[in-house]
Protein backbone atom coordinates (compact mmCIF):
# COMPACT_ATOMS: atom_id res chain seq x y z
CA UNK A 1 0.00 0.00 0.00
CA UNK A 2 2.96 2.33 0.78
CA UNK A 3 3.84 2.27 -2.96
CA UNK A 4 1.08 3.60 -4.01
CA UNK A 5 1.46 6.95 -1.85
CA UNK A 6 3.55 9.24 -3.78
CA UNK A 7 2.10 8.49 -7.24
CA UNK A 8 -1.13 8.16 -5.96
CA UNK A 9 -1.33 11.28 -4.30
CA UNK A 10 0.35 13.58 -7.83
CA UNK A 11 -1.88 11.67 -9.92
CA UNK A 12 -5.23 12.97 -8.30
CA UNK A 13 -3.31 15.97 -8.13
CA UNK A 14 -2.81 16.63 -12.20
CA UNK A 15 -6.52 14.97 -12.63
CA UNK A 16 -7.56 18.06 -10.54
CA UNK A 17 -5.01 20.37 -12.33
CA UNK A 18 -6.89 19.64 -15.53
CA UNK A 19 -10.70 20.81 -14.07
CA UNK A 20 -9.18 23.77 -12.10
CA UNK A 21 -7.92 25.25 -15.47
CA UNK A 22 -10.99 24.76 -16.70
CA UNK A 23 -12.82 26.44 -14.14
CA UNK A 24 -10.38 29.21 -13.19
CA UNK A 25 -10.53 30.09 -17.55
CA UNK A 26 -14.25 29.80 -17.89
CA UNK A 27 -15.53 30.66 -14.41
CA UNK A 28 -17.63 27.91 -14.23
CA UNK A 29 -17.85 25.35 -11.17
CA UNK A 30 -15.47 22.85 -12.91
CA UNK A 31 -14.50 21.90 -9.38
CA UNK A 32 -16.67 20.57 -6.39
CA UNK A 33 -16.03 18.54 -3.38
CA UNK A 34 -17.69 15.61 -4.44
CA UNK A 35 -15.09 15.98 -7.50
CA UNK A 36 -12.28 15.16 -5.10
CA UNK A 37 -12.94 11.45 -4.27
CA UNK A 38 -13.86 10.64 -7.68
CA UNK A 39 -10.06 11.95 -8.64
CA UNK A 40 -8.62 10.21 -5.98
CA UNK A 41 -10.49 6.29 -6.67
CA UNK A 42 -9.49 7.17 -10.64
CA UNK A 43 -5.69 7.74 -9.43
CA UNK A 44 -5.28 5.00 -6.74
CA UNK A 45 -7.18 2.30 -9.09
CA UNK A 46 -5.93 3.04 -12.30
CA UNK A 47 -8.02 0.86 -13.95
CA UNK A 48 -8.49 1.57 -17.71
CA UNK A 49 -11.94 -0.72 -17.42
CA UNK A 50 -14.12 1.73 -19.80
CA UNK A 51 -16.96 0.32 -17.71
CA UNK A 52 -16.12 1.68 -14.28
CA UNK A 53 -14.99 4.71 -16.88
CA UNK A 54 -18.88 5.17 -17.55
CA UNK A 55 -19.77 4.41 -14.41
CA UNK A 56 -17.81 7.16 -12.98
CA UNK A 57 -19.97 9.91 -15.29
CA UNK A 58 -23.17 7.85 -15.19
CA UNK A 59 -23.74 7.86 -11.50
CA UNK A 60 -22.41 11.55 -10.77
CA UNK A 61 -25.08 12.07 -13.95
CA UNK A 62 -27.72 10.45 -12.03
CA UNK A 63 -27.39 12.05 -8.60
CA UNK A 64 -26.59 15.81 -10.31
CA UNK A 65 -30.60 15.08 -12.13
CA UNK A 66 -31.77 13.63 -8.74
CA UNK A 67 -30.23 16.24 -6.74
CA UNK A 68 -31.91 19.17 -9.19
CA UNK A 69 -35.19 17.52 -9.02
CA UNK A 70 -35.32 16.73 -5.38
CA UNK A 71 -34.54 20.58 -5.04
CA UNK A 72 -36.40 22.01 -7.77
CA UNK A 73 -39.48 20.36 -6.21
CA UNK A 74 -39.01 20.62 -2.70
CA UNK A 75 -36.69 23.48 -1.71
CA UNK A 76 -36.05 26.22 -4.69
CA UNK A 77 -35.09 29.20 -3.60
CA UNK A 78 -33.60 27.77 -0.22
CA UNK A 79 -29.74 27.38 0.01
CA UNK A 80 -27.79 25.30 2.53
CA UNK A 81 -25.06 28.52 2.76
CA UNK A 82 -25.85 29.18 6.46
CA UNK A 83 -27.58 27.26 9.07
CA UNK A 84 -30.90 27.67 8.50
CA UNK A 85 -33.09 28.49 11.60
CA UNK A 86 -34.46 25.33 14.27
CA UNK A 87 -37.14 24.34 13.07
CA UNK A 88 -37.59 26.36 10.39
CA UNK A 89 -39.73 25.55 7.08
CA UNK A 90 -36.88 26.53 4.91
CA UNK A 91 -34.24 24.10 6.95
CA UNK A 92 -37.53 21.86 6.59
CA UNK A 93 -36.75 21.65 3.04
CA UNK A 94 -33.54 21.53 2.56
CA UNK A 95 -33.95 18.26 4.28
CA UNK A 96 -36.64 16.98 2.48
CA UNK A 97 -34.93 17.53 -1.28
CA UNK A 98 -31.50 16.22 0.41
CA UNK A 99 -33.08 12.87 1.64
CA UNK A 100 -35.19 12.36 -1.53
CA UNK A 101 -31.85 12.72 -3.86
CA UNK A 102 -29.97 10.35 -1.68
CA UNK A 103 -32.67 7.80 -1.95
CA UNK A 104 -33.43 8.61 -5.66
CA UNK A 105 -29.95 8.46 -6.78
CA UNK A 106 -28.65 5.37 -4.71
CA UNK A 107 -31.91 3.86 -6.23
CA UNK A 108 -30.76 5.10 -9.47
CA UNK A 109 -27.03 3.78 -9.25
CA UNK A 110 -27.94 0.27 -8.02
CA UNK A 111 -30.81 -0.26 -10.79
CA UNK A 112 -28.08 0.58 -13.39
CA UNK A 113 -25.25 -0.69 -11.91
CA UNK A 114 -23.31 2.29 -12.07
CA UNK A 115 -22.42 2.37 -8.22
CA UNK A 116 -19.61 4.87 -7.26
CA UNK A 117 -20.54 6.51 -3.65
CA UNK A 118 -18.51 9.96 -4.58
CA UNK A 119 -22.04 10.87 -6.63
CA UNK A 120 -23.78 10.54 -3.51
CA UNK A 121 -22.07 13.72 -2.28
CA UNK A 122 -22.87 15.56 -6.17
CA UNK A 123 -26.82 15.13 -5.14
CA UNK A 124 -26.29 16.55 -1.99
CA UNK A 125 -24.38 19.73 -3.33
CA UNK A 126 -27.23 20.35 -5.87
CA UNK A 127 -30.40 19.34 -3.63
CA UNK A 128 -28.93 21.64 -0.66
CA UNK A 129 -28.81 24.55 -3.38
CA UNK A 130 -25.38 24.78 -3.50
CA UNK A 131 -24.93 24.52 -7.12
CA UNK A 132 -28.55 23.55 -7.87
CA UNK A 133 -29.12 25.59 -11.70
CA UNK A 134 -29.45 23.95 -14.98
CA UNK A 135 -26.49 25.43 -15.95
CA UNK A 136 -24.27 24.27 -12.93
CA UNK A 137 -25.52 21.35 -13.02
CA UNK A 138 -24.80 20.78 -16.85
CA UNK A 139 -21.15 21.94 -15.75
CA UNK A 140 -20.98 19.27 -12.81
CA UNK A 141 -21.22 16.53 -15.33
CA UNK A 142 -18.96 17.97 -17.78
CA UNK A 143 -16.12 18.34 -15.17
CA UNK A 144 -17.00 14.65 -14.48
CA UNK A 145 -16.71 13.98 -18.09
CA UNK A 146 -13.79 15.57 -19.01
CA UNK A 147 -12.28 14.14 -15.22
CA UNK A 148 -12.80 10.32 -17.19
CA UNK A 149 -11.74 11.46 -20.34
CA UNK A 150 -8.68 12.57 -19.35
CA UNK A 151 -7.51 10.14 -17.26
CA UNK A 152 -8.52 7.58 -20.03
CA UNK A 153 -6.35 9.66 -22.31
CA UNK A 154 -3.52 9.47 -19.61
CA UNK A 155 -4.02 5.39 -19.25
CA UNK A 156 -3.86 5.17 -23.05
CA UNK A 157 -0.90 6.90 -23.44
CA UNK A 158 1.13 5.03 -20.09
CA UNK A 159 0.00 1.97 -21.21
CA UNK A 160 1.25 2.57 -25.28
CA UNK A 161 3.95 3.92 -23.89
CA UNK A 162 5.36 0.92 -22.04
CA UNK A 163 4.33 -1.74 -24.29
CA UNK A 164 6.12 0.05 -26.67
CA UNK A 165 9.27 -0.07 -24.46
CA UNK A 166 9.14 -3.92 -23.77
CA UNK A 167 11.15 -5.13 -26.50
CA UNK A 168 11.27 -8.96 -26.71
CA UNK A 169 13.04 -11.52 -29.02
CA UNK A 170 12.41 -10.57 -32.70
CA UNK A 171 11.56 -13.41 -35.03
CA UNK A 172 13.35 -13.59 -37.90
């Protein structure tokens, strides 16, 4: 496991590089907490499987259109960006659309078996009004997207790169 510290750690580092460009040039929410486990699974795993790749997107997809629903419906207007009052309707709320994303989108994950828990945190950001508009919500899944993408891109070129290298007998 110790192995894995160093390169781990710079890995999820330039993942994050990538998105923070993005958002610090187009001053769009490119980066969000939930963001920051997804880099780190994608750097400690490495796996290239274009499966988990999908799954990755798919289930941050899922719980940034649970998360809007559950808010649009139960708590528009209302934002989780100081405690809200005991008891209060609008603290009410905030719970409600929070509790109906997390059960919508682990329902959602499970029924198409695109389980990673990082996505869980994504409907929470956008049913607690944190980043809860079409539009930041559009730019949550693209900084998911282009989060996969590059690290496939990155896999693809490692793993060209040292098959390339590993010369064996030549047949002749």
């Amino acid at each position: 496991m110790r192995r894995h510290r160093v390169g781990t750690s710079l890995y999820a580092g330039v993942l994050f590089v990538v998105l923070g460009t993005l958002a610090w040039a187009s001053g769009q929410p490119f980066i969000f907490p939930s963001l920051g486990p997804s880099a780190f699974i994608l750097a400690f795993q490495r796996d290239g499987n274009r499966t988990g790749l999908v799954s990755v997107v798919a289930s941050h997809l899922i719980g940034s259109v649970a998360g809007l629903a559950a808010y649009s419906l139960l708590a528009g207007g209302v934002s989780l960006v100081a405690d809200p009052t005991a008891f209060s309707a609008a603290g009410l709320r905030l719970v409600a659309s929070a509790t109906l994303s997390i059960v919508v989108t682990s329902w959602g994950m499970i029924a198409t078996d695109t389980v990673h828990a990082p996505a869980c945190a994504t409907t929470l950001i956008v049913s607690l009004g944190l980043l809860s508009t079409p539009l930041q919500v559009a730019v949550i899944v693209a900084g998911v997207a282009v989060l996969v993408a590059f690290h496939a891109l990155v896999l693809s070129a490692y793993h060209r790169a040292t098959d390339a290298s590993r010369t064996g007998p030549v047949d002749g």
